[in-house]
PDB file of N, CA and C in Angstrom:
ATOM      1  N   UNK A   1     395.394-129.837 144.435  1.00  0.00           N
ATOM      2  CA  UNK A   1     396.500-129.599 143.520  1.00  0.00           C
ATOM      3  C   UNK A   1     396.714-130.838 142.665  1.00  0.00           C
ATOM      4  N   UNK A   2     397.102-130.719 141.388  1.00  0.00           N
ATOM      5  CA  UNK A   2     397.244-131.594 140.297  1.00  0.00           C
ATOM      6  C   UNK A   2     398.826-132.204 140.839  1.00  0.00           C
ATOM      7  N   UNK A   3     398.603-134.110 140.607  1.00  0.00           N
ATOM      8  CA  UNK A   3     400.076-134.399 140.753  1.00  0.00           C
ATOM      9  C   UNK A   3     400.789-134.238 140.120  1.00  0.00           C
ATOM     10  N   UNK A   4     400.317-133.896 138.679  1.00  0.00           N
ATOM     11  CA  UNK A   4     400.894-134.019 137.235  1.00  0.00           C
ATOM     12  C   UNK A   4     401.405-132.685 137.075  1.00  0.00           C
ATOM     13  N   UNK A   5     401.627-131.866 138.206  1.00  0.00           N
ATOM     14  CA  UNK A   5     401.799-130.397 137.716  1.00  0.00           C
ATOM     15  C   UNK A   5     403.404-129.954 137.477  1.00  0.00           C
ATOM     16  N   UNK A   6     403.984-129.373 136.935  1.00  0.00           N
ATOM     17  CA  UNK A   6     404.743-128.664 136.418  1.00  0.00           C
ATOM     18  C   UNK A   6     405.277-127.241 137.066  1.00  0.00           C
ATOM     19  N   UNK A   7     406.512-127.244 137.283  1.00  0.00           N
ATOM     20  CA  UNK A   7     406.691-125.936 138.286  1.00  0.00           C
ATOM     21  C   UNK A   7     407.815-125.393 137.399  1.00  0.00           C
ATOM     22  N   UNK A   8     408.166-124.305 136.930  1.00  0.00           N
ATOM     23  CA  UNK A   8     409.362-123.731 135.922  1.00  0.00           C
ATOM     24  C   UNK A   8     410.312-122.450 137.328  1.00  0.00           C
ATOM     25  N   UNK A   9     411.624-122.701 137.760  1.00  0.00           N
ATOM     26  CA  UNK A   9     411.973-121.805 137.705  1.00  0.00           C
ATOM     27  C   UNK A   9     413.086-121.243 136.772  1.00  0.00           C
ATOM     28  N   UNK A  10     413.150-119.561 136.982  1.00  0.00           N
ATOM     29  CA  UNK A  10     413.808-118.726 135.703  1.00  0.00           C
ATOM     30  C   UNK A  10     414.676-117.841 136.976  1.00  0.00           C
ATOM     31  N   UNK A  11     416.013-117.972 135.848  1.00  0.00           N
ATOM     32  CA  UNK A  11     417.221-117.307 136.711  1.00  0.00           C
ATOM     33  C   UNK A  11     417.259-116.168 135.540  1.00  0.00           C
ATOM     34  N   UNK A  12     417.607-114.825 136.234  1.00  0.00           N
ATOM     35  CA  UNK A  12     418.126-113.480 135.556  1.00  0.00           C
ATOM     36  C   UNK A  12     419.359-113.254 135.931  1.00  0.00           C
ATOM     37  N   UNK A  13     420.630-113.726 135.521  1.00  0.00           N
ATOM     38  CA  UNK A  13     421.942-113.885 136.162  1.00  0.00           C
ATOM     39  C   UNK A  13     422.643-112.901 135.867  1.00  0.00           C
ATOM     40  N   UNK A  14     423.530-111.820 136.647  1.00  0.00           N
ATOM     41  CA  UNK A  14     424.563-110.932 136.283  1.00  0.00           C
ATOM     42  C   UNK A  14     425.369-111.162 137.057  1.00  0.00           C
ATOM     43  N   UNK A  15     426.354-110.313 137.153  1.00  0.00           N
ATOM     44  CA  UNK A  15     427.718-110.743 137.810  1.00  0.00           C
ATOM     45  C   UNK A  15     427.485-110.676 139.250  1.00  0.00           C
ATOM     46  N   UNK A  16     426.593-109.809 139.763  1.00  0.00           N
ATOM     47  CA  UNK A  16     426.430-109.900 141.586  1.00  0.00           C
ATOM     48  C   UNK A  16     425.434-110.691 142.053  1.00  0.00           C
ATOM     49  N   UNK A  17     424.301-110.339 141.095  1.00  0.00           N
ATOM     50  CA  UNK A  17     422.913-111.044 141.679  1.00  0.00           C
ATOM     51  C   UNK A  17     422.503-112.209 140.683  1.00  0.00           C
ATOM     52  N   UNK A  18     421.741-112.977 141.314  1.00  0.00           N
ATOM     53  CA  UNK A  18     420.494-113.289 140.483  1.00  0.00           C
ATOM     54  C   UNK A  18     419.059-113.109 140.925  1.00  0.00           C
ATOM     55  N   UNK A  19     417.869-112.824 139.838  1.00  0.00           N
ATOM     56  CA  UNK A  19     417.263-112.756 140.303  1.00  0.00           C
ATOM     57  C   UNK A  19     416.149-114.142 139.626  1.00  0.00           C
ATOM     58  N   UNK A  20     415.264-114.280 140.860  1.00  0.00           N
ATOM     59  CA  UNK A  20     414.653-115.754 140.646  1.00  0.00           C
ATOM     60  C   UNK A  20     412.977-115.101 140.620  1.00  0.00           C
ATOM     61  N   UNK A  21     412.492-115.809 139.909  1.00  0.00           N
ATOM     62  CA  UNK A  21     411.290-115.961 139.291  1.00  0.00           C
ATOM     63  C   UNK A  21     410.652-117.303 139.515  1.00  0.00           C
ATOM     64  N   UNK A  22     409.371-117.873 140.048  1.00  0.00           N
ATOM     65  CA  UNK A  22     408.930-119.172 139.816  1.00  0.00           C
ATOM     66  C   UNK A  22     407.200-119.111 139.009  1.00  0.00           C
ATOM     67  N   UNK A  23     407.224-120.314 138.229  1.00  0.00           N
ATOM     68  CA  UNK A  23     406.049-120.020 137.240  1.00  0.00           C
ATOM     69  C   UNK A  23     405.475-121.491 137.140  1.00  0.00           C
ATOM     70  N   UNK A  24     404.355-121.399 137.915  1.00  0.00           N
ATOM     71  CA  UNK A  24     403.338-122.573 137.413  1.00  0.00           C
ATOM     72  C   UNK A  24     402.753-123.012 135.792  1.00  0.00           C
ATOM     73  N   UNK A  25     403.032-124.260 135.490  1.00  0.00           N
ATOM     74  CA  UNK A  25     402.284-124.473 134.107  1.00  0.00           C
ATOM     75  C   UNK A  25     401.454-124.003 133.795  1.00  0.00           C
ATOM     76  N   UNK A  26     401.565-124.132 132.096  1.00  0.00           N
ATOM     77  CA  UNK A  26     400.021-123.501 131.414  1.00  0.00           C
ATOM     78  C   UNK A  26     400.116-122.049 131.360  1.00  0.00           C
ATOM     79  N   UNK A  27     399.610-122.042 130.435  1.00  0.00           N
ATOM     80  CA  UNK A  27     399.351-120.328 130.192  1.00  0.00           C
ATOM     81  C   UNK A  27     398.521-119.574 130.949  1.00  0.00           C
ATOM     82  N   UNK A  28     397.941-120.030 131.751  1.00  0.00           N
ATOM     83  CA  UNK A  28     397.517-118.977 132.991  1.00  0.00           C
ATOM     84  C   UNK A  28     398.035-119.268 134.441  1.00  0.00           C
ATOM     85  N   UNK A  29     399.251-120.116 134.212  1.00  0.00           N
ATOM     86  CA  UNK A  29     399.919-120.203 135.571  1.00  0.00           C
ATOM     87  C   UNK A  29     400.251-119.194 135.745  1.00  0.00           C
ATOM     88  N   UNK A  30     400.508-118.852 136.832  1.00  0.00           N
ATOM     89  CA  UNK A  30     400.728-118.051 138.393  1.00  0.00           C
ATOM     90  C   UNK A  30     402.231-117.703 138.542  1.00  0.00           C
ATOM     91  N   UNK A  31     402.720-116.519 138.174  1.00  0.00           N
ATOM     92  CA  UNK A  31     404.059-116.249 137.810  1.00  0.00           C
ATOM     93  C   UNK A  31     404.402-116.004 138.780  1.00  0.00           C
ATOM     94  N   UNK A  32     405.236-115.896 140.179  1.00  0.00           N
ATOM     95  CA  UNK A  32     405.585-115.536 141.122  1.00  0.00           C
ATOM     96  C   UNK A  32     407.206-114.648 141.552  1.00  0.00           C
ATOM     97  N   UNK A  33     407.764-113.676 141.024  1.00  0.00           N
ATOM     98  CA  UNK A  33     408.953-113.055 141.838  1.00  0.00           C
ATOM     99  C   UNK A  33     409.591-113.454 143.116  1.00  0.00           C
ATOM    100  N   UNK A  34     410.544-114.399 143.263  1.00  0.00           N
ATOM    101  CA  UNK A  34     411.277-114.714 144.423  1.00  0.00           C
ATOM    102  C   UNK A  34     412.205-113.759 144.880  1.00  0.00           C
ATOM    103  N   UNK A  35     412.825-113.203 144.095  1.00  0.00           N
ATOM    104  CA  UNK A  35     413.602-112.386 144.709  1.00  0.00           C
ATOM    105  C   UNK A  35     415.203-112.648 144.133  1.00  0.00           C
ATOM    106  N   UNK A  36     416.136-111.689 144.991  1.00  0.00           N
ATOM    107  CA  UNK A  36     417.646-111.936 144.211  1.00  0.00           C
ATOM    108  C   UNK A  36     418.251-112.664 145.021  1.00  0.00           C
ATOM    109  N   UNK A  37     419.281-113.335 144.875  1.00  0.00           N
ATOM    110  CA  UNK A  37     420.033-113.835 145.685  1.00  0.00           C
ATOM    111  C   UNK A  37     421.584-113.487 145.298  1.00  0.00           C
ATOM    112  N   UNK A  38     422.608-113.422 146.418  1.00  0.00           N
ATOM    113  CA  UNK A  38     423.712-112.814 145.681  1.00  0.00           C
ATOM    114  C   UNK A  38     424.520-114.236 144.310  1.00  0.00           C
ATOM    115  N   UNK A  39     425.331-113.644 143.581  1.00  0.00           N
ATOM    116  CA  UNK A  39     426.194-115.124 142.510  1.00  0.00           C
ATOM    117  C   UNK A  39     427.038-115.320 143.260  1.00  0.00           C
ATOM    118  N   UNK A  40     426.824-116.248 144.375  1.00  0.00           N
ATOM    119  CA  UNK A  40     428.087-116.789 144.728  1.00  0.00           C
ATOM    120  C   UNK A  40     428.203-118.162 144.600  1.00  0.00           C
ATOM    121  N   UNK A  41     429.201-118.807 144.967  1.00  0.00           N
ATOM    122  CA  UNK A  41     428.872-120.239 145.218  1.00  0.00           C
ATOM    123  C   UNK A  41     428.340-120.698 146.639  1.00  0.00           C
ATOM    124  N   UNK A  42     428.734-119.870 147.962  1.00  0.00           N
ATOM    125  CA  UNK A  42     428.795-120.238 149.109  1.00  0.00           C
ATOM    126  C   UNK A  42     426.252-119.668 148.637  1.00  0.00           C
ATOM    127  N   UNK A  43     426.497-118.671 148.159  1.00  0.00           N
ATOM    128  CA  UNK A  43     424.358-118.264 148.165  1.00  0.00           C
ATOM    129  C   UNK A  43     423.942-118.898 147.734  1.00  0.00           C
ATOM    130  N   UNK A  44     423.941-119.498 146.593  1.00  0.00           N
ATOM    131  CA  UNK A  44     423.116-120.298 145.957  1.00  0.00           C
ATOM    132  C   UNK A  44     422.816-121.381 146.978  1.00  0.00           C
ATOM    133  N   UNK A  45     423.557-122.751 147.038  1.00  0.00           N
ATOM    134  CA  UNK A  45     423.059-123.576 148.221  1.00  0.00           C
ATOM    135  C   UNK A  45     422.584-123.387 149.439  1.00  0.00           C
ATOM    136  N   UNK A  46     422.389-122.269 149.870  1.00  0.00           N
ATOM    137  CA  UNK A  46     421.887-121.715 151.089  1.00  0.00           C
ATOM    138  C   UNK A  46     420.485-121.168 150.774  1.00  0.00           C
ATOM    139  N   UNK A  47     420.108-120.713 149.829  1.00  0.00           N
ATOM    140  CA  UNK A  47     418.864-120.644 149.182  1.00  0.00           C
ATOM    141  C   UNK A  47     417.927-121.623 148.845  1.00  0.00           C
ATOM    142  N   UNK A  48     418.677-122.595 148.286  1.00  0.00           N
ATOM    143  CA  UNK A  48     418.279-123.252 148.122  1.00  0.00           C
ATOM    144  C   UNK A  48     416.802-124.034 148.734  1.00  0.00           C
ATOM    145  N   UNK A  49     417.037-124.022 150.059  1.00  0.00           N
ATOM    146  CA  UNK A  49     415.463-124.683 150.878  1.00  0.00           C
ATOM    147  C   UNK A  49     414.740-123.856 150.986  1.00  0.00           C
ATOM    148  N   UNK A  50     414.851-122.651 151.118  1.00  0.00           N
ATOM    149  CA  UNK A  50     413.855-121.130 150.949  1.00  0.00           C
ATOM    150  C   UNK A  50     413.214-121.371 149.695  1.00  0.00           C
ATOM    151  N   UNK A  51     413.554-121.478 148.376  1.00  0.00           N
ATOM    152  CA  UNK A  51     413.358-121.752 147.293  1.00  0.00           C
ATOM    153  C   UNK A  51     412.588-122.951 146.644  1.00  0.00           C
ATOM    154  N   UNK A  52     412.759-124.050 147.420  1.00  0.00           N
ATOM    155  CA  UNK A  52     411.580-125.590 147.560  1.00  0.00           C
ATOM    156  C   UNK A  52     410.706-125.260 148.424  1.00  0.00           C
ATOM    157  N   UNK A  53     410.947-124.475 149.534  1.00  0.00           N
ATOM    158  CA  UNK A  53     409.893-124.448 149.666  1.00  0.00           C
ATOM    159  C   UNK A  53     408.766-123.439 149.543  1.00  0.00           C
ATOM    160  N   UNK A  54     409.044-122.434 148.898  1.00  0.00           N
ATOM    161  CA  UNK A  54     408.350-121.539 148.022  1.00  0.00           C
ATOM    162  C   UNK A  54     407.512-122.240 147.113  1.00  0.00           C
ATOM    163  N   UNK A  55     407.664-123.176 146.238  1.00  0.00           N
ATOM    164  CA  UNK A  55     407.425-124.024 145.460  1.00  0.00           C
ATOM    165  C   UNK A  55     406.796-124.386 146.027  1.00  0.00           C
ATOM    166  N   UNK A  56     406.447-125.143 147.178  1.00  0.00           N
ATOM    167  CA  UNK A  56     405.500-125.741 147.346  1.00  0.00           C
ATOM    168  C   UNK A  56     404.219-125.501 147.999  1.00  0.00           C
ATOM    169  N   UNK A  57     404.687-123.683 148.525  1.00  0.00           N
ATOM    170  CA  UNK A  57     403.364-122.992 148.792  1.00  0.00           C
ATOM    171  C   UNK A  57     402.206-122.929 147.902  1.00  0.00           C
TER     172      UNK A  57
END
C-alpha cells in the first residue's frame, strides 16, 4: 500500500440517517458503501472506530 495514499469519506445526511460511503484516490479507486448510521449525537462517536477501521482494511 502507497503511504502517500488518500482515503475520501462521503456523508448522505437526512434527518434520521446517514449514510456513509468510503472512496480510495484516483479515478479508479475502490468506492466502498459503509452503511447508515442513525443522526444522532450520542451514533456518530460510537461509529466512529468501526469506521477507521474500515479504512484501513
Amino acid at each position: 500500500m502507497d503511504d502517500d495514499s488518500i482515503t475520501c469519506i462521503g456523508f448522505d445526511a437526512s434527518k434520521a440517517k446517514l449514510a456513509v460511503a468510503i472512496a480510495e484516490s484516483g479515478r479508479t479507486g475502490e468506492v466502498r458503501y459503509f452503511g447508515e448510521i442513525e443522526a444522532t449525537p450520542q451514533a456518530c462517536p460510537a461509529n466512529q472506530g468501526h469506521l477507521i477501521r474500515s479504512v484501513d482494511e
